[in-house]
PDB file of N, CA and C in Angstrom:
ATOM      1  N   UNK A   1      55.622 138.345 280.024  1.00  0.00           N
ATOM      2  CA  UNK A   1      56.571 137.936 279.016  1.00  0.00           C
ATOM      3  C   UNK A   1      57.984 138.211 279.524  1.00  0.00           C
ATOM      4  N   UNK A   2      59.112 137.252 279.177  1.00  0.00           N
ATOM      5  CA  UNK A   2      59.949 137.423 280.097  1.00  0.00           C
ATOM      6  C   UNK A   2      61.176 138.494 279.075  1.00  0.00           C
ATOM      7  N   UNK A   3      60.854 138.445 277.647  1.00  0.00           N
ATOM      8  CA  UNK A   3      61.442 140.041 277.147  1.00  0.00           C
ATOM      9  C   UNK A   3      61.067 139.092 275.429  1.00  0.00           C
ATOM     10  N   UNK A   4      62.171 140.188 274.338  1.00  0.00           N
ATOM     11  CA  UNK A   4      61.676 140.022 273.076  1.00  0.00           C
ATOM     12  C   UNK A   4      63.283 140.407 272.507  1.00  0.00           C
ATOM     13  N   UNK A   5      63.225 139.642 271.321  1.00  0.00           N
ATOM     14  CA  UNK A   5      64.262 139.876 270.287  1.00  0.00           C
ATOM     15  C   UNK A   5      64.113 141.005 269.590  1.00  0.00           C
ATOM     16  N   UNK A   6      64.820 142.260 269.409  1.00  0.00           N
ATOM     17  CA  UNK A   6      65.052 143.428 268.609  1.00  0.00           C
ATOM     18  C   UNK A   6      65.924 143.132 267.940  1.00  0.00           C
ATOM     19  N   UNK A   7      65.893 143.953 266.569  1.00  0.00           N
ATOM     20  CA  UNK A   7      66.628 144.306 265.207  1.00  0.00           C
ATOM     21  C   UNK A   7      67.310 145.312 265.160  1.00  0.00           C
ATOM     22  N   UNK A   8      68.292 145.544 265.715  1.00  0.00           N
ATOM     23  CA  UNK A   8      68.804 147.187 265.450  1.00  0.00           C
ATOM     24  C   UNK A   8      70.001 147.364 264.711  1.00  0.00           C
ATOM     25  N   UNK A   9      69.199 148.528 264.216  1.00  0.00           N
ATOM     26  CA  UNK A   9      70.712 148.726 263.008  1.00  0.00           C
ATOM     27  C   UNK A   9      71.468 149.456 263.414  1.00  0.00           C
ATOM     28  N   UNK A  10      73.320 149.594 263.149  1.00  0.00           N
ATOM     29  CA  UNK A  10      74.476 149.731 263.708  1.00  0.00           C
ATOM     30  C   UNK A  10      74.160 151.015 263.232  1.00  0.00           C
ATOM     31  N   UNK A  11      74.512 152.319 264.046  1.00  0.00           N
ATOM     32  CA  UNK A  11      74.843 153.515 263.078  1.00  0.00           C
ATOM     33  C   UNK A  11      75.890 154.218 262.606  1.00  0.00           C
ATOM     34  N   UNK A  12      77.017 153.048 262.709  1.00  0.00           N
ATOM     35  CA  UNK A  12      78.446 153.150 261.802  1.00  0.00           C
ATOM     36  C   UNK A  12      78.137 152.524 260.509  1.00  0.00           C
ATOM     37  N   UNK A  13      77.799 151.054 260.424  1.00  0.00           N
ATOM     38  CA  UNK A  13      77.980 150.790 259.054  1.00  0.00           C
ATOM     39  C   UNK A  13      76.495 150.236 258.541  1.00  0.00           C
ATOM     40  N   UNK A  14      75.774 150.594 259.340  1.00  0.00           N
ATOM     41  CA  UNK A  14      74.250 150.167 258.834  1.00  0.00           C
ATOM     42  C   UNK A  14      73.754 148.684 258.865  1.00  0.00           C
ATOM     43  N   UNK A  15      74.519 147.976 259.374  1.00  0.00           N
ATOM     44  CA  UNK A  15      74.396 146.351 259.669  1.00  0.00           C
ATOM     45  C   UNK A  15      73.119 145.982 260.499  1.00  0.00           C
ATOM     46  N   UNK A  16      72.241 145.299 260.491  1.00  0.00           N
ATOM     47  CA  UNK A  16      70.639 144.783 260.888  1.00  0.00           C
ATOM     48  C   UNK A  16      71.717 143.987 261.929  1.00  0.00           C
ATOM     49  N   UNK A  17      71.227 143.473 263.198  1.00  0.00           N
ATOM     50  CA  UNK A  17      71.422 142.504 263.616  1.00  0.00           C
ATOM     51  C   UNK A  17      70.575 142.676 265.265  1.00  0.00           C
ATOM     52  N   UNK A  18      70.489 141.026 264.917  1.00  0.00           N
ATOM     53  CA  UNK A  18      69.225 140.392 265.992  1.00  0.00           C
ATOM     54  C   UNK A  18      69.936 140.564 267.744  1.00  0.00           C
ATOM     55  N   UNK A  19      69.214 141.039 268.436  1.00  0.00           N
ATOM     56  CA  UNK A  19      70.031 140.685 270.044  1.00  0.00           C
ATOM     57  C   UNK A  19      68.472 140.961 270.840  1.00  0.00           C
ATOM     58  N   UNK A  20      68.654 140.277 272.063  1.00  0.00           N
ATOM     59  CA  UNK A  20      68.289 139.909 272.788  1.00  0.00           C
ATOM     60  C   UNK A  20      67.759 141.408 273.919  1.00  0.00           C
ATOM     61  N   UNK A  21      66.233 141.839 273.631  1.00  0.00           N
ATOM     62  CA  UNK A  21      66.578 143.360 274.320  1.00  0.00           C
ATOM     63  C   UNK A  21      66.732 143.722 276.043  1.00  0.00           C
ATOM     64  N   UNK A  22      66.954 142.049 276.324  1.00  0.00           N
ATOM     65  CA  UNK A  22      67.219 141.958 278.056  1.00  0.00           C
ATOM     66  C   UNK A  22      68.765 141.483 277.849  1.00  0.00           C
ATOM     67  N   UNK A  23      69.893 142.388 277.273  1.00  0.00           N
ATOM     68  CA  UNK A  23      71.153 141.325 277.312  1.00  0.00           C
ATOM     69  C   UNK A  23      71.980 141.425 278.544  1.00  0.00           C
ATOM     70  N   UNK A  24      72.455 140.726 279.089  1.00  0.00           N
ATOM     71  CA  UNK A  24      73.180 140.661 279.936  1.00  0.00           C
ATOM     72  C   UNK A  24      74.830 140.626 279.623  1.00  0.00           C
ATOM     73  N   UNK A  25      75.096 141.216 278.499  1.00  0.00           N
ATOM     74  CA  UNK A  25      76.727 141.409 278.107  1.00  0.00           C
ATOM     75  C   UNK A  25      76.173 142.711 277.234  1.00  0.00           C
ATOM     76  N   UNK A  26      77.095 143.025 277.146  1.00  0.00           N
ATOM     77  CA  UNK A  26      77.572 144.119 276.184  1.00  0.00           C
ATOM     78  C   UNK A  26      77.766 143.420 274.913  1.00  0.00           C
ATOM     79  N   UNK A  27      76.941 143.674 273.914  1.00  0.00           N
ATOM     80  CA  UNK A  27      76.931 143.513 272.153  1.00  0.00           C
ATOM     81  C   UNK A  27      77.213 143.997 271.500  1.00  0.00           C
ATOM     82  N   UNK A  28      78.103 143.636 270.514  1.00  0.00           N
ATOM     83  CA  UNK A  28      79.061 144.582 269.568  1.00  0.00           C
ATOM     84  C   UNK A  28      78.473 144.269 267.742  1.00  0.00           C
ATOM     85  N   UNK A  29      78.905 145.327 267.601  1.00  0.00           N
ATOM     86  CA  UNK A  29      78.222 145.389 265.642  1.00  0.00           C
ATOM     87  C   UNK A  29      79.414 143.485 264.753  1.00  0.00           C
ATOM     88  N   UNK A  30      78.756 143.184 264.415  1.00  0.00           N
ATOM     89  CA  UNK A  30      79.575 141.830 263.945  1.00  0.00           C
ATOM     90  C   UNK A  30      80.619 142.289 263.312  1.00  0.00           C
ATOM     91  N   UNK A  31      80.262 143.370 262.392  1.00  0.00           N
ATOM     92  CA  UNK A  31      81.347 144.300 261.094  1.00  0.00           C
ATOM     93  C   UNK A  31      81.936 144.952 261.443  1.00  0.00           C
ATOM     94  N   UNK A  32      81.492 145.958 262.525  1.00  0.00           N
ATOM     95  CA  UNK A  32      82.392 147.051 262.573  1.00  0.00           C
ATOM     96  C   UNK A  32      82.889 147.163 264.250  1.00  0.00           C
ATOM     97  N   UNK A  33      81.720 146.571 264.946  1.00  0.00           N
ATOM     98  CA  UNK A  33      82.512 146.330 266.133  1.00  0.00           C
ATOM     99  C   UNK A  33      82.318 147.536 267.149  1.00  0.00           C
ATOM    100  N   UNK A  34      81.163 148.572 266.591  1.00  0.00           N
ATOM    101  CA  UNK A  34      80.487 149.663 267.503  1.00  0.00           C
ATOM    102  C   UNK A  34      79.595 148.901 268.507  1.00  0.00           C
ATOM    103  N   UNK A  35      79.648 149.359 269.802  1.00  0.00           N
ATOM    104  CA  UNK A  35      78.748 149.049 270.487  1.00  0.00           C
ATOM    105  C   UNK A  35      77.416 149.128 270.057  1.00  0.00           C
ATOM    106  N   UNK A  36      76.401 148.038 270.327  1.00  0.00           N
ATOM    107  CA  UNK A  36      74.571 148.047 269.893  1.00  0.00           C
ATOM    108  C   UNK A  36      74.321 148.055 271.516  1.00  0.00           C
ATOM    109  N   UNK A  37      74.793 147.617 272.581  1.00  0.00           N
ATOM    110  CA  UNK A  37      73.633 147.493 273.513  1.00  0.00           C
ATOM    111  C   UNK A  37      74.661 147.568 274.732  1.00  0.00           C
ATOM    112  N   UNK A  38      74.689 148.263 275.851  1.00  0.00           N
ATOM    113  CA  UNK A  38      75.383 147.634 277.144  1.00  0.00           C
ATOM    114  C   UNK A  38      74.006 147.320 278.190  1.00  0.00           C
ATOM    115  N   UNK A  39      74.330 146.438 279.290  1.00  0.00           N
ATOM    116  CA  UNK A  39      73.362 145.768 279.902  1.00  0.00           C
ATOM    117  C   UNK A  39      73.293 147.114 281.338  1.00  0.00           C
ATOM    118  N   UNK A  40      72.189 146.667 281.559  1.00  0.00           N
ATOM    119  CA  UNK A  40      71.369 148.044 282.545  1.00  0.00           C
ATOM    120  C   UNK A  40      70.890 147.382 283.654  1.00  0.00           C
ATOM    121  N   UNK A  41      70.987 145.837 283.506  1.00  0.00           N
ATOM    122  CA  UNK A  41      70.038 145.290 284.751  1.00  0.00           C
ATOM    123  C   UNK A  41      68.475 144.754 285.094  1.00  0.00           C
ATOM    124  N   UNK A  42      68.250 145.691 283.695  1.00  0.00           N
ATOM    125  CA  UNK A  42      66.712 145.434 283.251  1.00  0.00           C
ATOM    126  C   UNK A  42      67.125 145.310 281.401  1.00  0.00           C
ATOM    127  N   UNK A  43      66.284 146.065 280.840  1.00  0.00           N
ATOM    128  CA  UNK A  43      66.363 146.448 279.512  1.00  0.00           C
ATOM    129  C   UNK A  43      67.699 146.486 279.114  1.00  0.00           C
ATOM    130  N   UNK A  44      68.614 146.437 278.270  1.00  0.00           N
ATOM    131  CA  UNK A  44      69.617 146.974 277.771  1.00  0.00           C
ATOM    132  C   UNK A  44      69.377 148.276 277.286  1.00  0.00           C
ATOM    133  N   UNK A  45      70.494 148.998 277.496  1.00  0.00           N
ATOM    134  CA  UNK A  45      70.741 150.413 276.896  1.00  0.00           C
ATOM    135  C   UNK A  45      71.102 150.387 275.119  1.00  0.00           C
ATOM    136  N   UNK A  46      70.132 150.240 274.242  1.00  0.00           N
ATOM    137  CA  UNK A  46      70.225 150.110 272.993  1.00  0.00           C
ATOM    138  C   UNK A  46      70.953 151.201 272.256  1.00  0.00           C
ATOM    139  N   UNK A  47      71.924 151.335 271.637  1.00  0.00           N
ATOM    140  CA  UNK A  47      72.654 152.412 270.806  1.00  0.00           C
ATOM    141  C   UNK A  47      72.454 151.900 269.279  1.00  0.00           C
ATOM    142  N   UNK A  48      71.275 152.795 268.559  1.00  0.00           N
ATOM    143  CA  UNK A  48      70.967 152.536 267.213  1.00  0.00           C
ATOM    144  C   UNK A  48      69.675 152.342 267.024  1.00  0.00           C
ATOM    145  N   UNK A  49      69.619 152.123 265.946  1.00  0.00           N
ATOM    146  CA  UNK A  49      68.054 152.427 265.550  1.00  0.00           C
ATOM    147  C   UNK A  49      66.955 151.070 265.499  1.00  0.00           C
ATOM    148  N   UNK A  50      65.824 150.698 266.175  1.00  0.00           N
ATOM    149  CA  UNK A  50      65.517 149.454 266.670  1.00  0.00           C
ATOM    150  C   UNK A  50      64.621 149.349 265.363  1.00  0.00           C
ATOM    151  N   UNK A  51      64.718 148.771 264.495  1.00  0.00           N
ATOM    152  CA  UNK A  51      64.010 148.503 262.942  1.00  0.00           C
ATOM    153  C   UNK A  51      62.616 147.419 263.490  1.00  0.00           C
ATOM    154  N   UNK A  52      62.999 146.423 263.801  1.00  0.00           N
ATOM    155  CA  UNK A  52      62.130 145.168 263.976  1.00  0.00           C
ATOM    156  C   UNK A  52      61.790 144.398 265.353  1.00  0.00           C
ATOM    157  N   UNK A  53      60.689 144.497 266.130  1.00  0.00           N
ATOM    158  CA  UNK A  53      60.953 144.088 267.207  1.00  0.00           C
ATOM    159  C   UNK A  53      60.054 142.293 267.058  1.00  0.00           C
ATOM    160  N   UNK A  54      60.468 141.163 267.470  1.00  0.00           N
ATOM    161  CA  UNK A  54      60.454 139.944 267.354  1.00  0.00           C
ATOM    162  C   UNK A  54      59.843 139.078 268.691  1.00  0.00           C
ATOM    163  N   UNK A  55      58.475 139.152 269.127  1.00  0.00           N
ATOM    164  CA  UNK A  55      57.783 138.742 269.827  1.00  0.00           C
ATOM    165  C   UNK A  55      58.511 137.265 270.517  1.00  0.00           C
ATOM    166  N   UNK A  56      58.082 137.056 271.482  1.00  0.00           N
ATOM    167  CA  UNK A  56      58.647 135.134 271.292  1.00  0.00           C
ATOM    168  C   UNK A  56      56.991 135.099 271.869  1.00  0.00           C
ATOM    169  N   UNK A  57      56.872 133.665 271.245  1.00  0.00           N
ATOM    170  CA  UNK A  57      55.722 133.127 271.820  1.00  0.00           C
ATOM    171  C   UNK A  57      55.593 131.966 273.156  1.00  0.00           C
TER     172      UNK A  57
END
């Protein structure tokens, strides 16, 4: 599988949001604008709490 969509919630303002858990940019909270993820090369380095993880088929 070539990776999967995670849910992680911001732990500044509690915001859900969907990203990509292979990202290749750095992802920011939509609201508040805390970092969720910087890229590692493999996995992203996730900052926050991963609620929902989203298979692709």
């Amino acid at each position: 599988m070539a990776g999967s969509f995670v849910t992680v919630a911001c732990p500044d303002c509690e915001n859900e949001q969907t990203l990509f858990e292979k990202a290749s940019s750095e992802v920011s909270c939509a609201v508040c604008g805390h970092t969720l993820a910087r890229p590692t090369g493999g996995k992203a380095a996730i900052e926050g709490e991963v609620t929902d993880v989203v298979e692709a088929r």
